[in-house]
PDB file of N, CA and C in Angstrom:
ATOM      1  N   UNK A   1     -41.835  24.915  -3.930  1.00  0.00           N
ATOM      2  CA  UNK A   1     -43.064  24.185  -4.217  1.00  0.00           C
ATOM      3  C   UNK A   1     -44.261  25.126  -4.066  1.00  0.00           C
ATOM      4  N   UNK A   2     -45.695  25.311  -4.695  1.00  0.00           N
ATOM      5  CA  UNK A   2     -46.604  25.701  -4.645  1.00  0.00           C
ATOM      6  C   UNK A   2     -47.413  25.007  -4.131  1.00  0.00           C
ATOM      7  N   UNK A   3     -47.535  25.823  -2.647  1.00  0.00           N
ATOM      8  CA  UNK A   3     -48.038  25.353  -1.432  1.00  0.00           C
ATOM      9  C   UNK A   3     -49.344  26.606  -1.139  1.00  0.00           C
ATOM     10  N   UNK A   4     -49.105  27.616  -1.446  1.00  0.00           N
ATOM     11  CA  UNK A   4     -50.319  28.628  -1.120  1.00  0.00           C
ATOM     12  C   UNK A   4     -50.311  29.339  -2.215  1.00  0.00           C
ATOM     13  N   UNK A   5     -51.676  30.139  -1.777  1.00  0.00           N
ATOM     14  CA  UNK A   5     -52.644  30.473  -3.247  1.00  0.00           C
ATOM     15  C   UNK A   5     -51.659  31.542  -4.124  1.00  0.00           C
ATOM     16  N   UNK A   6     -51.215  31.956  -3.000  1.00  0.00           N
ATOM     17  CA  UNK A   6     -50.492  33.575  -3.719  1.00  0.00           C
ATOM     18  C   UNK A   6     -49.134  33.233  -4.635  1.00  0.00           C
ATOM     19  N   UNK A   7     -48.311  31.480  -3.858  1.00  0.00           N
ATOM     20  CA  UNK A   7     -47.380  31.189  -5.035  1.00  0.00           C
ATOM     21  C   UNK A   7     -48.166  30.394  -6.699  1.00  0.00           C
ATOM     22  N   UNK A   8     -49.129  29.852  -5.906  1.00  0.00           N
ATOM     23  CA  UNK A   8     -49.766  29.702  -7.326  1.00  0.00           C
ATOM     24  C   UNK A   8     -49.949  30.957  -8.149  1.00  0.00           C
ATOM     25  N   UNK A   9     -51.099  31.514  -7.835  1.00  0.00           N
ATOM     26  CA  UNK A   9     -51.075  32.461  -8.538  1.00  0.00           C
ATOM     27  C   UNK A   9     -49.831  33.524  -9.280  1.00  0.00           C
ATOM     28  N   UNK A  10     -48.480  33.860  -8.624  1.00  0.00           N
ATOM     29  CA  UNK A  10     -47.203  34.326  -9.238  1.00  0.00           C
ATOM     30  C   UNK A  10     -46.461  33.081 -10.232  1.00  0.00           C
ATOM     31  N   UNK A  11     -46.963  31.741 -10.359  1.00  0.00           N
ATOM     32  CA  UNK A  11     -46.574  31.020 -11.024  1.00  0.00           C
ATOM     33  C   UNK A  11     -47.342  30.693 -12.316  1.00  0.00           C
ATOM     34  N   UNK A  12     -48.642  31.035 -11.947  1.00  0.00           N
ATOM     35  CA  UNK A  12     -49.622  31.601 -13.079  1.00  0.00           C
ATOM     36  C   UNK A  12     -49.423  32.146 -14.153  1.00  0.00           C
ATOM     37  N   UNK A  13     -49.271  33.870 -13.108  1.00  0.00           N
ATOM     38  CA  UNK A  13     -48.843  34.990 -14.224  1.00  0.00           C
ATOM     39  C   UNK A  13     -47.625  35.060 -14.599  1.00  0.00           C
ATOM     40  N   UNK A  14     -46.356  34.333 -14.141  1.00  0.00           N
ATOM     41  CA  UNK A  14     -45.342  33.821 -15.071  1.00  0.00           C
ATOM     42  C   UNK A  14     -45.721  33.136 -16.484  1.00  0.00           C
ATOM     43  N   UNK A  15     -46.300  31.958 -15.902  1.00  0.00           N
ATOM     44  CA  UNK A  15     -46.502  31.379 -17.458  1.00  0.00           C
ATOM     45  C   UNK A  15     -47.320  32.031 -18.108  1.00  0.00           C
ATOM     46  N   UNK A  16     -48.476  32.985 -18.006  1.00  0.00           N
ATOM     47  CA  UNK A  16     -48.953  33.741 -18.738  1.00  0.00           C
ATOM     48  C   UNK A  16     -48.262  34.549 -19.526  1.00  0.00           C
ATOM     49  N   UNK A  17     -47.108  35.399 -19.090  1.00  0.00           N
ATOM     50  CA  UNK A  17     -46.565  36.498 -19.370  1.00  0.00           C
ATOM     51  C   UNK A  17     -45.239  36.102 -20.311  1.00  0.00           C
ATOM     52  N   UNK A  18     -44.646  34.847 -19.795  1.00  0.00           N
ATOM     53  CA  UNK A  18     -43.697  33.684 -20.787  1.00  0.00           C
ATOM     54  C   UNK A  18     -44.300  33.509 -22.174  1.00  0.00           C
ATOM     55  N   UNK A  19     -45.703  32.521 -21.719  1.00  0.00           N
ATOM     56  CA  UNK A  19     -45.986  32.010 -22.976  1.00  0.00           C
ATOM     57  C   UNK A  19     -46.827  32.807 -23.528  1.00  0.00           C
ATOM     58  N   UNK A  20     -47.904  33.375 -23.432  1.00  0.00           N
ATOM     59  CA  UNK A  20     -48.731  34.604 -23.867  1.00  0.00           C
ATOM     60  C   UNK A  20     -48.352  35.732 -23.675  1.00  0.00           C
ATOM     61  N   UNK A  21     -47.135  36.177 -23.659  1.00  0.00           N
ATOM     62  CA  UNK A  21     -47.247  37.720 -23.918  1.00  0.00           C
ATOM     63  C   UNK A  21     -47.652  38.770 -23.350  1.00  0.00           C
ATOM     64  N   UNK A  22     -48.551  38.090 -21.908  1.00  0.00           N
ATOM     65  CA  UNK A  22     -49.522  39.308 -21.712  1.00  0.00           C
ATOM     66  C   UNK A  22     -49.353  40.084 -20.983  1.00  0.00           C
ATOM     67  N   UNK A  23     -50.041  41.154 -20.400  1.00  0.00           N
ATOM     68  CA  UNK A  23     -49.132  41.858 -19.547  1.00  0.00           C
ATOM     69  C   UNK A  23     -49.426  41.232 -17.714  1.00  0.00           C
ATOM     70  N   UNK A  24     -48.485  40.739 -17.427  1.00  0.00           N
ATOM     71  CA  UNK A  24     -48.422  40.477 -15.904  1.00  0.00           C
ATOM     72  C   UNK A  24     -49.776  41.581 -14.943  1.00  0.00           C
ATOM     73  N   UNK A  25     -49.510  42.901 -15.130  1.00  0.00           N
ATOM     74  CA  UNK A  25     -50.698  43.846 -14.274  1.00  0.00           C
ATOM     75  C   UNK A  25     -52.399  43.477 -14.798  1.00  0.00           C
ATOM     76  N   UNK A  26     -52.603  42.511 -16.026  1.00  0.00           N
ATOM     77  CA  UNK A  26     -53.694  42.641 -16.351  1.00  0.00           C
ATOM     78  C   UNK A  26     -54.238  41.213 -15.813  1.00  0.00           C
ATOM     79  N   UNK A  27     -53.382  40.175 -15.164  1.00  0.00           N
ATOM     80  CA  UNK A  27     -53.568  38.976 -14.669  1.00  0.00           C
ATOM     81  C   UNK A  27     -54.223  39.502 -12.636  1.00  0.00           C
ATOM     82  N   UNK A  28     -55.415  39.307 -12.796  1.00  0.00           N
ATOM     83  CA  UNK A  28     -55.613  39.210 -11.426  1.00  0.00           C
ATOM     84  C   UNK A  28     -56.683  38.221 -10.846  1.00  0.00           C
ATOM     85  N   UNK A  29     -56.772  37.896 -10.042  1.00  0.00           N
ATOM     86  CA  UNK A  29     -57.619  36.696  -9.586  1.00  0.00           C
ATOM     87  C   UNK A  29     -59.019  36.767 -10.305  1.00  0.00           C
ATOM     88  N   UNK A  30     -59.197  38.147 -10.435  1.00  0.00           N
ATOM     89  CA  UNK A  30     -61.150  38.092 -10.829  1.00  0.00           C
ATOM     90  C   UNK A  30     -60.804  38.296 -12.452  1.00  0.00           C
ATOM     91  N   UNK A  31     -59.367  38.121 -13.413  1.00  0.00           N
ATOM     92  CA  UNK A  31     -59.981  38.146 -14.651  1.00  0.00           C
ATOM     93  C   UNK A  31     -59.956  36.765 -15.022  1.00  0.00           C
ATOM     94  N   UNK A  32     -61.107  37.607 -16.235  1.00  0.00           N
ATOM     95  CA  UNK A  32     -62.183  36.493 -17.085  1.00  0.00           C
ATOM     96  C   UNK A  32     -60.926  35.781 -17.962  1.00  0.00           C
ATOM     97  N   UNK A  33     -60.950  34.708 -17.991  1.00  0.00           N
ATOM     98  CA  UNK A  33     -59.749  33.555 -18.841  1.00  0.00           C
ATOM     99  C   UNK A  33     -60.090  34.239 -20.369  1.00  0.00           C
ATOM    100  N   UNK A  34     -61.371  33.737 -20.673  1.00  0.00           N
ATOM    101  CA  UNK A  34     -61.641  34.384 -21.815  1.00  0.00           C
ATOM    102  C   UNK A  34     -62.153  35.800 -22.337  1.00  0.00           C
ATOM    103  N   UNK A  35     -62.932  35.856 -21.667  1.00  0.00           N
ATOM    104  CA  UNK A  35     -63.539  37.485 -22.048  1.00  0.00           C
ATOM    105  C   UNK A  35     -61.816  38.437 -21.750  1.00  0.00           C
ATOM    106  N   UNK A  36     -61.718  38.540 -20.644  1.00  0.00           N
ATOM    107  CA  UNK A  36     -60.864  39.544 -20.512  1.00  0.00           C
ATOM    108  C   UNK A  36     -59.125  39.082 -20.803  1.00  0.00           C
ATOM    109  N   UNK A  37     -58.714  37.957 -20.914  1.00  0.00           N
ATOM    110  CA  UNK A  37     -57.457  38.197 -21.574  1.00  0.00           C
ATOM    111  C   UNK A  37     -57.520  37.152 -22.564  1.00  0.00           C
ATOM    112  N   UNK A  38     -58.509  36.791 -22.941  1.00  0.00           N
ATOM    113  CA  UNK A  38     -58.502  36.352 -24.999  1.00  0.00           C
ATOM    114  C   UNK A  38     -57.579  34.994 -24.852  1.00  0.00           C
ATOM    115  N   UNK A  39     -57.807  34.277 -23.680  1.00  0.00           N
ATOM    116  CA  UNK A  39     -57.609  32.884 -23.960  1.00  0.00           C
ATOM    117  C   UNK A  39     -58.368  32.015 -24.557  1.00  0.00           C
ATOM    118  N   UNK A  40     -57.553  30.681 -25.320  1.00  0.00           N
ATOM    119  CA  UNK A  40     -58.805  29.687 -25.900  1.00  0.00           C
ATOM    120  C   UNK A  40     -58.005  28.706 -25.963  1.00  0.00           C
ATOM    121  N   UNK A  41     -59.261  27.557 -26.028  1.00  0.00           N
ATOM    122  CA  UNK A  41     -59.135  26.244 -25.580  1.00  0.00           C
ATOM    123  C   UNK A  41     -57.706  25.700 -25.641  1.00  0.00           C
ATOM    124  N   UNK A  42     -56.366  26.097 -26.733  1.00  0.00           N
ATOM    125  CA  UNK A  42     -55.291  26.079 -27.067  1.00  0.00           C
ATOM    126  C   UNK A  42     -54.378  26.474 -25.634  1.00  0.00           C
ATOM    127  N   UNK A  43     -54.452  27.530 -25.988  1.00  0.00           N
ATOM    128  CA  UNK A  43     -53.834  28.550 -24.881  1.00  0.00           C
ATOM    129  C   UNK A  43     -54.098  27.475 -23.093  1.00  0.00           C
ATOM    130  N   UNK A  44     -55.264  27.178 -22.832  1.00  0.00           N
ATOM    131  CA  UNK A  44     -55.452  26.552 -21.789  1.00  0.00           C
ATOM    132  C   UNK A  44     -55.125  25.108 -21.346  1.00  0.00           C
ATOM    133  N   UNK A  45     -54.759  24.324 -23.070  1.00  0.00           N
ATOM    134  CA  UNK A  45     -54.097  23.203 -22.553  1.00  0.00           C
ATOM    135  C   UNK A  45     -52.624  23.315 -22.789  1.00  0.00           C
ATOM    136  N   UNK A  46     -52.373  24.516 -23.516  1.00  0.00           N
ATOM    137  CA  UNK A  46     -50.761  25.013 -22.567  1.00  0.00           C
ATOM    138  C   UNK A  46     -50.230  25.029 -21.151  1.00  0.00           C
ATOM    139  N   UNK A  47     -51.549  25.943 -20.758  1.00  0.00           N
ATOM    140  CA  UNK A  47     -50.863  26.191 -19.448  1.00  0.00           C
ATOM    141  C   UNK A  47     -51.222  24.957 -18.585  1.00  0.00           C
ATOM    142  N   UNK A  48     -51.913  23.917 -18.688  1.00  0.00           N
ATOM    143  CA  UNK A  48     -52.299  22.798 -18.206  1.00  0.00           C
ATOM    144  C   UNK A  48     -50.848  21.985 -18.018  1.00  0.00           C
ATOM    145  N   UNK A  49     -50.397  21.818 -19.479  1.00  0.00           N
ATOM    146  CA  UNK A  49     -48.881  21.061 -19.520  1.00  0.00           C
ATOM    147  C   UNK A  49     -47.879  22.198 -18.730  1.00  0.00           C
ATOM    148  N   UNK A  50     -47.378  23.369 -18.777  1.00  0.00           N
ATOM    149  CA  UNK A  50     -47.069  24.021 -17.807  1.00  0.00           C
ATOM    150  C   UNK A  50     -46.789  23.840 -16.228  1.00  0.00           C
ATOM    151  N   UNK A  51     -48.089  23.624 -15.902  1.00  0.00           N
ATOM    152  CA  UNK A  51     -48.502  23.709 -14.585  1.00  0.00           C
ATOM    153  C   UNK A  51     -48.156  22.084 -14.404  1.00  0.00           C
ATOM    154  N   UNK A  52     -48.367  21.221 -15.140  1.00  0.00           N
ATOM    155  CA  UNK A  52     -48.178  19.983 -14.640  1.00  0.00           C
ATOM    156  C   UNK A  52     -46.433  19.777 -14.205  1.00  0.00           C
ATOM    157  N   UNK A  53     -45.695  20.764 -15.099  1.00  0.00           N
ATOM    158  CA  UNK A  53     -44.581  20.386 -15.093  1.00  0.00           C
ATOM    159  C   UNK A  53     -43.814  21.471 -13.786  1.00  0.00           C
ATOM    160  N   UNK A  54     -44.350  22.225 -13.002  1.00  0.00           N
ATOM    161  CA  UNK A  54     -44.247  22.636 -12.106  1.00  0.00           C
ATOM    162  C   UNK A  54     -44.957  21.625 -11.398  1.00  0.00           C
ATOM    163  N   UNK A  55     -45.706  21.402 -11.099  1.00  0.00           N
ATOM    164  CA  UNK A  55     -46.086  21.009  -9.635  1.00  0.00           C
ATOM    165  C   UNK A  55     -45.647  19.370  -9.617  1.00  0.00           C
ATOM    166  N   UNK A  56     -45.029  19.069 -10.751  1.00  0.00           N
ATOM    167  CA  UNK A  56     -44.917  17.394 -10.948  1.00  0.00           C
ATOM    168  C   UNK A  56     -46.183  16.855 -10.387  1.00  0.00           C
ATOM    169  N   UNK A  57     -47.366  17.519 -10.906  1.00  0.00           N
ATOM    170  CA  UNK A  57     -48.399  16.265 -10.594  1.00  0.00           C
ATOM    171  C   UNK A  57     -49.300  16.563 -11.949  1.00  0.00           C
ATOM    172  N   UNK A  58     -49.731  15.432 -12.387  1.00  0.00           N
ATOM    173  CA  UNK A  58     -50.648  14.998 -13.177  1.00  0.00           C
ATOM    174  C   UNK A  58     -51.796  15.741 -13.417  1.00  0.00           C
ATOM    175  N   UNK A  59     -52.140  16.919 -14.170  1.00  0.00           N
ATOM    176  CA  UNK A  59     -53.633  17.833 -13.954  1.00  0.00           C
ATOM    177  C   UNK A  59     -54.520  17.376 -14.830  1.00  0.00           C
ATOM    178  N   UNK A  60     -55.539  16.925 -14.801  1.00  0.00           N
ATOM    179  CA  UNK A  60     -56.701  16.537 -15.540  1.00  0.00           C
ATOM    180  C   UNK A  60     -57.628  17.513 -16.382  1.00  0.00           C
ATOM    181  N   UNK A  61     -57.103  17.713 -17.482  1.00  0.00           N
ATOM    182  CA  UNK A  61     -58.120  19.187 -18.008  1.00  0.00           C
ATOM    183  C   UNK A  61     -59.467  19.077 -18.075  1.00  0.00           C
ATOM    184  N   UNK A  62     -60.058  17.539 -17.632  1.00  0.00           N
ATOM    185  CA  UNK A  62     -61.679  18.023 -17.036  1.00  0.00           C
ATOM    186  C   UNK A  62     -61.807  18.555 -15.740  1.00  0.00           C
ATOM    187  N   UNK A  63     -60.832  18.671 -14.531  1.00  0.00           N
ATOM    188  CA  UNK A  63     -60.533  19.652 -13.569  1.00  0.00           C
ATOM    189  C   UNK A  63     -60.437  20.934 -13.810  1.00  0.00           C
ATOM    190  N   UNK A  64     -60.446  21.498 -15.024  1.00  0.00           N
ATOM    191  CA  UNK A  64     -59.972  22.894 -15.362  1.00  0.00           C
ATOM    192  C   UNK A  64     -61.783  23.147 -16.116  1.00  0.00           C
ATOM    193  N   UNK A  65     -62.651  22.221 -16.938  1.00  0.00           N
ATOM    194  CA  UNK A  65     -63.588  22.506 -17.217  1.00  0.00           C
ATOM    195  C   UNK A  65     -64.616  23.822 -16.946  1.00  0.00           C
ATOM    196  N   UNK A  66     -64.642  24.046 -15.933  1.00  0.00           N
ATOM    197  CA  UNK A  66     -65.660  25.196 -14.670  1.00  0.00           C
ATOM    198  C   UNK A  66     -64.662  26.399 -14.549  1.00  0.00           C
ATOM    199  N   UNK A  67     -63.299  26.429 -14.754  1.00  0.00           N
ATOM    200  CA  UNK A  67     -62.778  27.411 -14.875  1.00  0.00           C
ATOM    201  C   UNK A  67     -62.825  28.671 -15.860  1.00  0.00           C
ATOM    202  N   UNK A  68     -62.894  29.488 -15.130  1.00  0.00           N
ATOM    203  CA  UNK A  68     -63.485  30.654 -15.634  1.00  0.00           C
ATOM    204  C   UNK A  68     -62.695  32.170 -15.551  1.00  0.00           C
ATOM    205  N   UNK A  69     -61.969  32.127 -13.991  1.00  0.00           N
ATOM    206  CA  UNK A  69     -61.147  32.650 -13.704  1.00  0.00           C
ATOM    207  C   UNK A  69     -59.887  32.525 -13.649  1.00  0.00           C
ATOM    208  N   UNK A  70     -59.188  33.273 -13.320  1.00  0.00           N
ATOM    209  CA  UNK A  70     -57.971  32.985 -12.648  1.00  0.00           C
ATOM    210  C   UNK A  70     -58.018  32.857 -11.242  1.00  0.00           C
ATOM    211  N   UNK A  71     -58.762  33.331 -10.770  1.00  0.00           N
ATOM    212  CA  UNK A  71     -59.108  32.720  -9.259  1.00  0.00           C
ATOM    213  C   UNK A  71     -59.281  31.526  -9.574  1.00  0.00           C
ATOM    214  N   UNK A  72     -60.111  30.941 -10.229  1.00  0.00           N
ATOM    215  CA  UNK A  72     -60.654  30.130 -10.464  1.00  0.00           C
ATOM    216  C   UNK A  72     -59.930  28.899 -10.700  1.00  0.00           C
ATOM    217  N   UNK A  73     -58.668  29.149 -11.586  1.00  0.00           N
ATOM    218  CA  UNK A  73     -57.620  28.527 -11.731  1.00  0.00           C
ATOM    219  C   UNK A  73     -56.754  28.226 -10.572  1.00  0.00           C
ATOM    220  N   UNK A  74     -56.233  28.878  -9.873  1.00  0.00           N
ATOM    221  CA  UNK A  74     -55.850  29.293  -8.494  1.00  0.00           C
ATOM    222  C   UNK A  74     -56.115  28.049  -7.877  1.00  0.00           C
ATOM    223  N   UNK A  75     -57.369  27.796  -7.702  1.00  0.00           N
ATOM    224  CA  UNK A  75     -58.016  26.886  -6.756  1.00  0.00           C
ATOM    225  C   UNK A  75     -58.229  26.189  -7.021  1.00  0.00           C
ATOM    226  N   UNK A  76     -58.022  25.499  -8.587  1.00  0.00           N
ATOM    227  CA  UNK A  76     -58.260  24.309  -8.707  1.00  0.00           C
ATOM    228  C   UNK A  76     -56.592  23.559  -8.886  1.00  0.00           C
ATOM    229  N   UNK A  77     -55.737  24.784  -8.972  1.00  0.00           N
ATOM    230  CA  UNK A  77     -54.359  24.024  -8.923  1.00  0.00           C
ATOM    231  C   UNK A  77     -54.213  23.738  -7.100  1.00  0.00           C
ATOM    232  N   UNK A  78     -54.641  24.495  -6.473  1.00  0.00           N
ATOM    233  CA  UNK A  78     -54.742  24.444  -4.782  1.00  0.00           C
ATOM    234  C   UNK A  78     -55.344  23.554  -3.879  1.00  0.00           C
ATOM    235  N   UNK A  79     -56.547  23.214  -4.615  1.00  0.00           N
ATOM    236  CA  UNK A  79     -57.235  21.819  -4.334  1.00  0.00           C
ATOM    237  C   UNK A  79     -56.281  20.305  -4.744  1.00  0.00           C
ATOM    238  N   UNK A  80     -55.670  20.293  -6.192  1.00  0.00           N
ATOM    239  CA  UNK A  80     -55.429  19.535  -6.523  1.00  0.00           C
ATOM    240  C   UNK A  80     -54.185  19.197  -5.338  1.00  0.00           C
ATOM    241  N   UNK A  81     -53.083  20.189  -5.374  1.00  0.00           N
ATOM    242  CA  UNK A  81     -51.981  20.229  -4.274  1.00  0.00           C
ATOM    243  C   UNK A  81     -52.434  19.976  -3.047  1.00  0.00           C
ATOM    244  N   UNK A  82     -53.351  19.806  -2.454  1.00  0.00           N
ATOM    245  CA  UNK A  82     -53.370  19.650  -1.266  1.00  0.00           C
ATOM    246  C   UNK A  82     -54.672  18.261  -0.344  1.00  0.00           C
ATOM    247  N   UNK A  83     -55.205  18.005  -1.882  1.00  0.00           N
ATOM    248  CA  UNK A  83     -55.791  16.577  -1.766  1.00  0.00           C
ATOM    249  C   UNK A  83     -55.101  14.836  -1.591  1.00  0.00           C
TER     250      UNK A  83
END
């Protein structure tokens, strides 16, 4: 189960690297979703259904709205888990 930030985040850059292709070393907490690895709105309600289906809980993609990072992401799957 994804219980702390650091398994989120390795469950992240799995599905990044699964479904986008990208390279795992270029996924780090401070990159830009969009500027720096060329995600879009598509791409993000992928990993939304993704992530829902790991954590078996319900993610609201106006929860993901303010996301910007992958930190950023991080913590809003971390908040959600632990509210």
């Amino acid at each position: 189960m994804l219980k702390e930030r650091e398994d989120i985040l390795t469950a992240i850059k799995g599905i990044m690297v699964e479904l986008f292709e990208m390279d795992g070393q270029a996924i780090t907490l401070e990159a830009r979703l969009y500027e720096d690895l060329d995600f879009d709105s598509i791409d993000a309600v992928d990993m939304i259904v993704r992530l829902k289906e790991m954590t078996g809980t319900a993610l609201k993609a106006e929860d993901f709205k303010t996301v910007r990072t992958i930190g950023d992401v991080v913590e809003a799957v971390y908040k959600m888990l632990h509210s």
